[in-house]
PDB file of N, CA and C in Angstrom:
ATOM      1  N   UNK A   1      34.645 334.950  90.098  1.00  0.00           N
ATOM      2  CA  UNK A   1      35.472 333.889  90.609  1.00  0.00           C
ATOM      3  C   UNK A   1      34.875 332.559  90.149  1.00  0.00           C
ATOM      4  N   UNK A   2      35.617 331.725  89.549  1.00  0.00           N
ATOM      5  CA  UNK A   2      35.152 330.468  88.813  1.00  0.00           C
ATOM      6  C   UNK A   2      35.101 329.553  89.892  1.00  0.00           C
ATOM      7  N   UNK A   3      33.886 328.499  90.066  1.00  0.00           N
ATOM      8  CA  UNK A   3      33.691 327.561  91.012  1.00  0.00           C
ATOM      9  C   UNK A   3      34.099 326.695  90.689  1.00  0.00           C
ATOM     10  N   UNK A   4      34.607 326.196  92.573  1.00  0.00           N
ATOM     11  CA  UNK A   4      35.591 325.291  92.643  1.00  0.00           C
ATOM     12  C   UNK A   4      35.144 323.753  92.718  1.00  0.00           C
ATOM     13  N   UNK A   5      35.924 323.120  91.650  1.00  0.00           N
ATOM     14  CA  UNK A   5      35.220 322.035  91.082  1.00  0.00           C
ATOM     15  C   UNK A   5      36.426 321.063  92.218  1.00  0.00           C
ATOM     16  N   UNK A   6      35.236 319.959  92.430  1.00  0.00           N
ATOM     17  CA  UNK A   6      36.264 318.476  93.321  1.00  0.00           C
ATOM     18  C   UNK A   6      36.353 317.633  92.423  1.00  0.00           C
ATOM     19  N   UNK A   7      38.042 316.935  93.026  1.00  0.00           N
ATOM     20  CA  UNK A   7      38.460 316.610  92.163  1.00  0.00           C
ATOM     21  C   UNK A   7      38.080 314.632  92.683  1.00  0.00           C
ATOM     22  N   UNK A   8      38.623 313.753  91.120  1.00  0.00           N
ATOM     23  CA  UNK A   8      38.179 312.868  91.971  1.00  0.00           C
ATOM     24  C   UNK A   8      38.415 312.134  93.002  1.00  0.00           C
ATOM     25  N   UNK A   9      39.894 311.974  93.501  1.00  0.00           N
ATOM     26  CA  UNK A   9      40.519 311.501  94.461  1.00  0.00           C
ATOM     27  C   UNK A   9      40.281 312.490  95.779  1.00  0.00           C
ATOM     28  N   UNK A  10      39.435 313.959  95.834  1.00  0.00           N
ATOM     29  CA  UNK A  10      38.847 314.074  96.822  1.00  0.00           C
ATOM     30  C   UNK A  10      37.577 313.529  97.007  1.00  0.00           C
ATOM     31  N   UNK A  11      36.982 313.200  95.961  1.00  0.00           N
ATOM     32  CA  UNK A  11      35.202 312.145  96.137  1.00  0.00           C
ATOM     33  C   UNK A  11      36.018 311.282  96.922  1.00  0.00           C
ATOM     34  N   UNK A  12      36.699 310.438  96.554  1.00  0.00           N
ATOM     35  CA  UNK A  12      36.976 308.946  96.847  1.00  0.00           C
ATOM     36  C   UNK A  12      37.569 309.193  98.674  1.00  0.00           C
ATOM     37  N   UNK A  13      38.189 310.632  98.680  1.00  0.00           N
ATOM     38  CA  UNK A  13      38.770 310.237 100.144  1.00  0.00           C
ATOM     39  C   UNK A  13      37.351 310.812 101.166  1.00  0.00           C
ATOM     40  N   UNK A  14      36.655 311.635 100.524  1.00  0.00           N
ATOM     41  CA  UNK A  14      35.152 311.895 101.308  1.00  0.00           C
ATOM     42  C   UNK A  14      34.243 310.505 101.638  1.00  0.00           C
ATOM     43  N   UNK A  15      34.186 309.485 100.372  1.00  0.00           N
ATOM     44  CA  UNK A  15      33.414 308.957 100.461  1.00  0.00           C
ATOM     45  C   UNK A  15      34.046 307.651 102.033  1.00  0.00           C
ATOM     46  N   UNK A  16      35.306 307.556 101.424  1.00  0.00           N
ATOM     47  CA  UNK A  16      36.299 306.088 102.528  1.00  0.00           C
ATOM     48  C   UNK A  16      36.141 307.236 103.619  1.00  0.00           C
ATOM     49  N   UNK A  17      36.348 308.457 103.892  1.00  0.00           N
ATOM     50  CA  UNK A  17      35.526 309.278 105.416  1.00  0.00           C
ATOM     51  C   UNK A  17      33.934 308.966 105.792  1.00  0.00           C
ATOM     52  N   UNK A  18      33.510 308.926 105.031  1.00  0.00           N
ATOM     53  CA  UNK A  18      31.649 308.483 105.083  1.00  0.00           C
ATOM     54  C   UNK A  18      31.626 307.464 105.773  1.00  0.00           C
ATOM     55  N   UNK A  19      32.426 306.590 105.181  1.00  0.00           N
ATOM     56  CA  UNK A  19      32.083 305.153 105.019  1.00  0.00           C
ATOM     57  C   UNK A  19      32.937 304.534 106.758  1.00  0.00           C
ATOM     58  N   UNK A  20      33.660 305.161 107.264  1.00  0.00           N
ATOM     59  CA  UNK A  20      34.153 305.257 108.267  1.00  0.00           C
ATOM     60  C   UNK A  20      33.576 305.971 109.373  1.00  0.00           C
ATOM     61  N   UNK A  21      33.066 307.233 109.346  1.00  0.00           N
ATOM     62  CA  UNK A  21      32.384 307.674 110.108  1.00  0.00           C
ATOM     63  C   UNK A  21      30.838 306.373 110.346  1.00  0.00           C
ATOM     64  N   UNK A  22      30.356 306.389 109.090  1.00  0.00           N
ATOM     65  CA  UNK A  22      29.102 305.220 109.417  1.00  0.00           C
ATOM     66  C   UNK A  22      29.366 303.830 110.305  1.00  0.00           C
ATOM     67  N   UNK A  23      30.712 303.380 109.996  1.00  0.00           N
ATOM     68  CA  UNK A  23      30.748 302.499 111.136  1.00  0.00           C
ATOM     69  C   UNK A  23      31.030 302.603 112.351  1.00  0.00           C
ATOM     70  N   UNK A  24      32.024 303.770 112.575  1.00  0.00           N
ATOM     71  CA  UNK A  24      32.052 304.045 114.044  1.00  0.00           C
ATOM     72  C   UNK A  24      30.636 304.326 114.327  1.00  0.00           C
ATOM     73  N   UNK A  25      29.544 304.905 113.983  1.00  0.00           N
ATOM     74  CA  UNK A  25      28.292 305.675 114.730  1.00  0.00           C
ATOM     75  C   UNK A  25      27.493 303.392 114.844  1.00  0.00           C
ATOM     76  N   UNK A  26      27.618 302.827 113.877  1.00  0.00           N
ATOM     77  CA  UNK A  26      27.244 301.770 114.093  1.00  0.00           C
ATOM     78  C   UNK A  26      27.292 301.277 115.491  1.00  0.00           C
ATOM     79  N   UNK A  27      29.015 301.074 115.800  1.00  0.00           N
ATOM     80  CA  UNK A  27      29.421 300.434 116.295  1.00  0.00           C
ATOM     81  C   UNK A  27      29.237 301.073 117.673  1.00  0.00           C
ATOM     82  N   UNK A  28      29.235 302.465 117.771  1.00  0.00           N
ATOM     83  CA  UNK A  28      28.332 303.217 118.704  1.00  0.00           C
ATOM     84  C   UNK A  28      27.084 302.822 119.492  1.00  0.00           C
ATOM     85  N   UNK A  29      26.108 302.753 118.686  1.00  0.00           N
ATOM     86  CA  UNK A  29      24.863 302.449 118.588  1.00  0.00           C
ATOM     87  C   UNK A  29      24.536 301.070 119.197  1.00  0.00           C
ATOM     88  N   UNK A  30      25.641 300.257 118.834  1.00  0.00           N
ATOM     89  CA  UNK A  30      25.496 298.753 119.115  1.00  0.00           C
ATOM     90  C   UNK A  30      26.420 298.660 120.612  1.00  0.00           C
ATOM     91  N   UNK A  31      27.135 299.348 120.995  1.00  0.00           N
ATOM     92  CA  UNK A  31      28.095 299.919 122.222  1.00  0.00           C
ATOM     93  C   UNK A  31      27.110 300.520 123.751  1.00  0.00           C
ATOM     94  N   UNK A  32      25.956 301.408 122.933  1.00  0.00           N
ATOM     95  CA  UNK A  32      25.377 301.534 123.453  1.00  0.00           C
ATOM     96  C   UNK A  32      23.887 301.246 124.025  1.00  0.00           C
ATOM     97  N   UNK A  33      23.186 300.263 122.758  1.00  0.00           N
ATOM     98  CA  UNK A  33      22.258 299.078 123.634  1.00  0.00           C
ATOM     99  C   UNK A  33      22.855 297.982 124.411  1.00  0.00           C
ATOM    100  N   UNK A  34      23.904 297.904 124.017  1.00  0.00           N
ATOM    101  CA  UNK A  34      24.490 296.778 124.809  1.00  0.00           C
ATOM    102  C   UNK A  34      24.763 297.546 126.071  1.00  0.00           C
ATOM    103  N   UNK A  35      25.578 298.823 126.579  1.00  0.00           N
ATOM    104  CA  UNK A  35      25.491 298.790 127.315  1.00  0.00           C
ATOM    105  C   UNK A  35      24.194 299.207 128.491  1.00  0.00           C
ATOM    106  N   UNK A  36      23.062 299.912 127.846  1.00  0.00           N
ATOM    107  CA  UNK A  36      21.506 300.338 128.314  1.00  0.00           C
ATOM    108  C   UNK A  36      21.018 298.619 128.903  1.00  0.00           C
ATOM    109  N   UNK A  37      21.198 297.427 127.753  1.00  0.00           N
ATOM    110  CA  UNK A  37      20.589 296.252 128.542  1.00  0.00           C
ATOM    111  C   UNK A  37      21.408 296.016 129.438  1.00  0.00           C
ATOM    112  N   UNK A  38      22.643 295.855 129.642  1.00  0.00           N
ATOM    113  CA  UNK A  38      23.441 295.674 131.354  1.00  0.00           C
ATOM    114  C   UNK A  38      22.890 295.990 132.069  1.00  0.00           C
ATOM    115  N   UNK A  39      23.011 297.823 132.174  1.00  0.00           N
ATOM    116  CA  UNK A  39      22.217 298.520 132.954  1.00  0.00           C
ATOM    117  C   UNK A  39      21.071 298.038 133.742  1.00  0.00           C
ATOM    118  N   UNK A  40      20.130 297.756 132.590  1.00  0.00           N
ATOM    119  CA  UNK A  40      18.929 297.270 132.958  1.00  0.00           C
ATOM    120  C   UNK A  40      18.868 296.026 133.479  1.00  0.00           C
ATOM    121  N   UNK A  41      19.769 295.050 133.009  1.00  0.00           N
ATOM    122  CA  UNK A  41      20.213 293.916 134.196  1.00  0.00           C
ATOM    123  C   UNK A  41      20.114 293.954 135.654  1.00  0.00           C
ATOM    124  N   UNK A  42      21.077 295.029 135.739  1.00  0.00           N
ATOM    125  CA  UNK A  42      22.150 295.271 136.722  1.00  0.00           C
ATOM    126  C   UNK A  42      20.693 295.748 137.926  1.00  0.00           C
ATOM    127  N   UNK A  43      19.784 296.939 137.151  1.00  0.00           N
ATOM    128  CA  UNK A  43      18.765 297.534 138.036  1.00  0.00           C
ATOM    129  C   UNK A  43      17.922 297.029 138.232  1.00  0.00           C
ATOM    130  N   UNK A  44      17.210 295.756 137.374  1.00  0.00           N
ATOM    131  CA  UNK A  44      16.128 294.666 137.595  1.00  0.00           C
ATOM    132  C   UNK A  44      16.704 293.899 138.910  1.00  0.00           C
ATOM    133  N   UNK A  45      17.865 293.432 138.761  1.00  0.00           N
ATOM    134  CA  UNK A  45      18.482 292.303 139.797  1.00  0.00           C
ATOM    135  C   UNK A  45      18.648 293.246 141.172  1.00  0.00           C
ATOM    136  N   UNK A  46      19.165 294.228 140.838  1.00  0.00           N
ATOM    137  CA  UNK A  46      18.788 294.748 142.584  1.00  0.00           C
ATOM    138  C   UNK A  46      17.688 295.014 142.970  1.00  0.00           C
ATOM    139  N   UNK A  47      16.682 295.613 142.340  1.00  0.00           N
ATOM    140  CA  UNK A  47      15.001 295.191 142.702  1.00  0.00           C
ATOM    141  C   UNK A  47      14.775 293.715 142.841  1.00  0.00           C
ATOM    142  N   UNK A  48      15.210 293.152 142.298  1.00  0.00           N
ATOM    143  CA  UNK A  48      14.444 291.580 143.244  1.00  0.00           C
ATOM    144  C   UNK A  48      14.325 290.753 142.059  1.00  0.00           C
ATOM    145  N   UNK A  49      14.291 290.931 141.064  1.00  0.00           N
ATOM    146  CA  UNK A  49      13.998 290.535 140.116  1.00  0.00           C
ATOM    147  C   UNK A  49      15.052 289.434 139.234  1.00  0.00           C
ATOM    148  N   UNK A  50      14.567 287.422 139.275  1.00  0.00           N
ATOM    149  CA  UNK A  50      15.106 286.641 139.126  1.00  0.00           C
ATOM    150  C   UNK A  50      16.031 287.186 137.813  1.00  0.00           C
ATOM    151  N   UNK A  51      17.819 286.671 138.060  1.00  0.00           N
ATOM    152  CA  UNK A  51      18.222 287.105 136.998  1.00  0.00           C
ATOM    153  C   UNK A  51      18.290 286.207 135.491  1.00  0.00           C
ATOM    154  N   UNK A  52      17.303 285.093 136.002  1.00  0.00           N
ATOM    155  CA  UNK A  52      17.185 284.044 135.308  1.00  0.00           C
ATOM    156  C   UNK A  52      15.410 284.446 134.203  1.00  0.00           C
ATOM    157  N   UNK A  53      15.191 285.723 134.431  1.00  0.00           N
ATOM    158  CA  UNK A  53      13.798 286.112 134.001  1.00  0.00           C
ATOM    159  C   UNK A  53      14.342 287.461 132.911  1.00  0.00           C
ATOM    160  N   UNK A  54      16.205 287.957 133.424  1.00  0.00           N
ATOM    161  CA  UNK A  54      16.452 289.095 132.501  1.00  0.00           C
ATOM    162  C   UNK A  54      17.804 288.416 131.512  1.00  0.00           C
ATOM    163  N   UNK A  55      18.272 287.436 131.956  1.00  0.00           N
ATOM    164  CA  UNK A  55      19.370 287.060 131.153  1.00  0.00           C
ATOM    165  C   UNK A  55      19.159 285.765 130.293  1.00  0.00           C
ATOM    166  N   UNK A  56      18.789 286.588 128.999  1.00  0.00           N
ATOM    167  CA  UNK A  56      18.377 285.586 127.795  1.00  0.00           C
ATOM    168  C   UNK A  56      19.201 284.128 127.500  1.00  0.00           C
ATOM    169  N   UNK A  57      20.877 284.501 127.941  1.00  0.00           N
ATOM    170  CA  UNK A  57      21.306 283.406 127.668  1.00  0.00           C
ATOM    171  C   UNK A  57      20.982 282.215 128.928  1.00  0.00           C
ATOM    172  N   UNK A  58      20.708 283.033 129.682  1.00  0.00           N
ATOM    173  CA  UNK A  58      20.296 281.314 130.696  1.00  0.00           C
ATOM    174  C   UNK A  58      18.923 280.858 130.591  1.00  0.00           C
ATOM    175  N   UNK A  59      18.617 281.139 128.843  1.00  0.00           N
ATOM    176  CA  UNK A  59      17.964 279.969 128.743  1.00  0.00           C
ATOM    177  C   UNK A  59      17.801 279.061 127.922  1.00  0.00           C
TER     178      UNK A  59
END
């Protein structure tokens, strides 16, 4: 059985899949420190902890 060769307009639609999958996992990634520092907001400030010591922009 002769092997099955890809053609190039399947490279090109693998690669625009690559290249799509990589930004969703980005945008993931960035989805999810953002939401871990809230978190950690959220659990510093109910311990006691000034929210003026965890929230970078107030300063």
């Amino acid at each position: 059985m002769p092997a099955r060769t890809t053609t190039e307009s399947e490279v090109d639609a693998l690669d625009v899949e690559l290249a799509e999958l990589r930004q969703l996992l980005d945008r993931l990634d960035g989805l999810t420190h953002q939401a871990r520092t809230r978190l950690r907001r959220i659990e510093q400030h109910r311990n006691g902890v000034d929210p003026r010591w965890i929230d970078r922009a107030a300063r």
